[in-house]
Protein backbone atom coordinates (compact mmCIF):
# COMPACT_ATOMS: atom_id res chain seq x y z
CA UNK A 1 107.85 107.13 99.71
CA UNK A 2 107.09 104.49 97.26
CA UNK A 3 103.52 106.25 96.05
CA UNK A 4 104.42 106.50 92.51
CA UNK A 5 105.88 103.46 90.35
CA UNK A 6 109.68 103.33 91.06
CA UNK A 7 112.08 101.67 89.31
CA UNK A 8 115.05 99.86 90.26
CA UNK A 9 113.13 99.22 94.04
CA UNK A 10 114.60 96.07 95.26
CA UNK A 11 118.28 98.47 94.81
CA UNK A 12 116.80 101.51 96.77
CA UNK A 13 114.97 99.51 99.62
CA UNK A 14 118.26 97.20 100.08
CA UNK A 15 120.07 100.98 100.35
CA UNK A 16 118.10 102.14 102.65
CA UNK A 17 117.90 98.84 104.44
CA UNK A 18 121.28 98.73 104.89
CA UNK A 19 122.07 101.93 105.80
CA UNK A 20 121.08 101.56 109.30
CA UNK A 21 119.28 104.56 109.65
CA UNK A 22 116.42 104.12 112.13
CA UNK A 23 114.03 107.04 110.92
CA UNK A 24 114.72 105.96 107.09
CA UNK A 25 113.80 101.84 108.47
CA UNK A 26 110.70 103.41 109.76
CA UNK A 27 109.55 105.55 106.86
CA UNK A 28 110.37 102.70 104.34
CA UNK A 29 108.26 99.93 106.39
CA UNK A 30 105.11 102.52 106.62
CA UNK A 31 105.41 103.12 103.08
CA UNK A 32 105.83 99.61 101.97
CA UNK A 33 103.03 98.32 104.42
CA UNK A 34 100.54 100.08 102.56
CA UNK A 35 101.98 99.87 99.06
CA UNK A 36 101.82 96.58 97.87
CA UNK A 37 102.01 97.16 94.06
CA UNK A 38 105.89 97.91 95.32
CA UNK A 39 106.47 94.17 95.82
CA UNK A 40 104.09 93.35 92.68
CA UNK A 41 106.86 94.99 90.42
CA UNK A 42 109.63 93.13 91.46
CA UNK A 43 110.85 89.38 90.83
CA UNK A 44 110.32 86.66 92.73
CA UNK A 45 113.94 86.66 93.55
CA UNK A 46 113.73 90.26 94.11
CA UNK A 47 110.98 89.82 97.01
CA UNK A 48 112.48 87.16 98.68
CA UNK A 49 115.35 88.77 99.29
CA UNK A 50 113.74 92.19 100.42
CA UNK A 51 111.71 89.63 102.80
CA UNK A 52 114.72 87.96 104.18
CA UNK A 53 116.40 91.87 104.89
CA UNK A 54 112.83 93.21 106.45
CA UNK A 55 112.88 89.74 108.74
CA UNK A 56 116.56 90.25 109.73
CA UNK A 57 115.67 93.81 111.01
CA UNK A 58 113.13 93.77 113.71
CA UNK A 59 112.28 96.93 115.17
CA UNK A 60 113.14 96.70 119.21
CA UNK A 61 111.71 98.36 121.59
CA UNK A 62 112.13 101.39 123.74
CA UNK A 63 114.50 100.41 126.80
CA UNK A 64 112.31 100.85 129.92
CA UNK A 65 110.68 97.51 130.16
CA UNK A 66 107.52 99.89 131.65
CA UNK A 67 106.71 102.62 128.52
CA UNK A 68 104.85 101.27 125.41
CA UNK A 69 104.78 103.72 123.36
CA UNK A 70 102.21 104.42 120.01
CA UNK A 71 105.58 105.04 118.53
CA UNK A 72 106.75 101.51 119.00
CA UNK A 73 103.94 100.02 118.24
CA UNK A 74 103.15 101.69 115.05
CA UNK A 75 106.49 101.25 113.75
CA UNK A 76 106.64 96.99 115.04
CA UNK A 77 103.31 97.52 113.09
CA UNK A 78 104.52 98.67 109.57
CA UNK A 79 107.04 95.95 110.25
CA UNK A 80 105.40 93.33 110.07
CA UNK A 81 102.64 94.57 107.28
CA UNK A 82 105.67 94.96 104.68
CA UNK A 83 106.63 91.51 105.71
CA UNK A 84 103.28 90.85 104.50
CA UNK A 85 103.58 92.30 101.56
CA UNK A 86 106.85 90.34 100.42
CA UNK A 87 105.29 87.56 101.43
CA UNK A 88 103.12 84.85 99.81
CA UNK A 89 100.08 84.41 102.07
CA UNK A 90 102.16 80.60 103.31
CA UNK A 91 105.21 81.77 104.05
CA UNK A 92 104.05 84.96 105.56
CA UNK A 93 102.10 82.87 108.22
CA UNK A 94 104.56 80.63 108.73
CA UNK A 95 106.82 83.49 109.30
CA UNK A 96 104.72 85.02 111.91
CA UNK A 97 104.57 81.21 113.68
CA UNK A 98 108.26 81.19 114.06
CA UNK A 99 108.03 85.28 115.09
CA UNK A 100 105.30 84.40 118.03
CA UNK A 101 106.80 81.36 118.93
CA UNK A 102 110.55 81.83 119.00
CA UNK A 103 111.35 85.60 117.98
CA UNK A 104 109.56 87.77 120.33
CA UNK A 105 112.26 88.90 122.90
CA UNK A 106 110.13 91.13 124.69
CA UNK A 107 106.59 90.74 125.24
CA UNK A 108 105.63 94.92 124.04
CA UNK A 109 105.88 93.33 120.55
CA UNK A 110 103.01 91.42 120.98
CA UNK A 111 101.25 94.75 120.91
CA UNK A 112 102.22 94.91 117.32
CA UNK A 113 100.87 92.18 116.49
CA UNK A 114 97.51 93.28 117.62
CA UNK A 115 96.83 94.72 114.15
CA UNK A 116 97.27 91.87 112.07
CA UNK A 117 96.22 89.14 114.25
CA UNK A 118 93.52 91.08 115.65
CA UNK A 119 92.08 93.17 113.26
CA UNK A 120 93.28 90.92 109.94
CA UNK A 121 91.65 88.05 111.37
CA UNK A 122 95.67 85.97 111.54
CA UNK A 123 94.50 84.84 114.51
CA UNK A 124 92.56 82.05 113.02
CA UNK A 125 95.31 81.34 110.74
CA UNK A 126 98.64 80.76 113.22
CA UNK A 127 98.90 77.96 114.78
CA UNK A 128 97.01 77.51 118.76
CA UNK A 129 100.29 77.36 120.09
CA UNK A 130 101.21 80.86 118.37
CA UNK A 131 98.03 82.31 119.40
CA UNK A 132 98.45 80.82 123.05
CA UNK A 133 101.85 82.62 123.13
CA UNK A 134 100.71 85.99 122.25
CA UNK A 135 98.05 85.86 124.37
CA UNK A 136 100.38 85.07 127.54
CA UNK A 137 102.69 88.13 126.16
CA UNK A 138 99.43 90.20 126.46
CA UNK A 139 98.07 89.02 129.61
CA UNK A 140 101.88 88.65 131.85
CA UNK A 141 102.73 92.26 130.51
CA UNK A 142 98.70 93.98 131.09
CA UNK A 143 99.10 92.31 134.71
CA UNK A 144 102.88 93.66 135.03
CA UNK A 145 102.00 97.19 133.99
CA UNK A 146 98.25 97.76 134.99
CA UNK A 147 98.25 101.54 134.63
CA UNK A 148 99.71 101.74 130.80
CA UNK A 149 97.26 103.11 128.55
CA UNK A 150 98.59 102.26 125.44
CA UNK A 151 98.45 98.29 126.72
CA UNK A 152 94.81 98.68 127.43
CA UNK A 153 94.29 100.62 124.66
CA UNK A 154 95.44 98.60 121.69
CA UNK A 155 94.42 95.60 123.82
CA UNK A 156 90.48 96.56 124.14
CA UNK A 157 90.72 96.94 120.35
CA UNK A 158 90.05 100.47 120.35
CA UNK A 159 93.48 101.48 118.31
């Protein structure tokens, strides 16, 4: 989406945050995840507020407690990396803090976490009690749904 320099960004991302349109959310997070010269381009100003309308608009989760889906977890995924990339490296982690510790309203979204705690190494930067709560997500969900693949899968690190 955002591959090629783009002006007036902050305006089309606020559009298309606004708009409400699931499938549009989830193509703009993807894009922005793994675009970061997106963020470079704007002003300070500019970023915060594209931070504060990414925070405000937290992908949920499919309803059946029991399905975790790669679906869900990619997209809780992109989520969080375009967080991360309106974010100074501070206030991103004490974002994700206040995320773990307070925000999570169902434990699947600890999976999409996995990525940047995991495999970006966050995990030594949150806080013990952060990284003792997404662990318990992990565990109390792996022990409530033994038999769901994707839970072991992104779990055992192979994802």
């Amino acid at each position: 989406m955002f591959h090629l320099p783009v002006k007036q960004a902050h305006s089309i991302i606020s559009e298309i945050i606004g708009s409400g349109n699931a499938y549009g959310f989830e193509v703009l997070v993807a894009s922005l995840e793994e675009n970061y010269e997106v963020a470079k381009s704007m002003t300070a100003d500019e970023r915060q507020d594209v931070f504060e309308q990414l925070n405000k608009n937290k992908p949920g989760m499919v309803s059946d407690m029991s399905l975790l889906g790669v679906g869900s977890v990619s997209k809780y995924t992109s989520w969080v990396g375009s967080l991360r990339a309106f974010s100074t490296e501070e206030a991103f982690i004490k974002n994700l803090n206040d995320l773990i510790e307070n925000r999570i309203s169902d434990p699947r979204e600890a999976f999409g976490l996995y990525d940047i705690l995991i495999k970006k190494n966050y995990s030594e930067k949150v806080s013990s009690s952060a990284l003792r709560k997404y662990n318990f997500f992990i565990a109390t969900y792996q022990e409530s749904y033994p038999k769901n693949r994707i839970a072991e899968l992104v779990s055992s690190g192979n994802w």
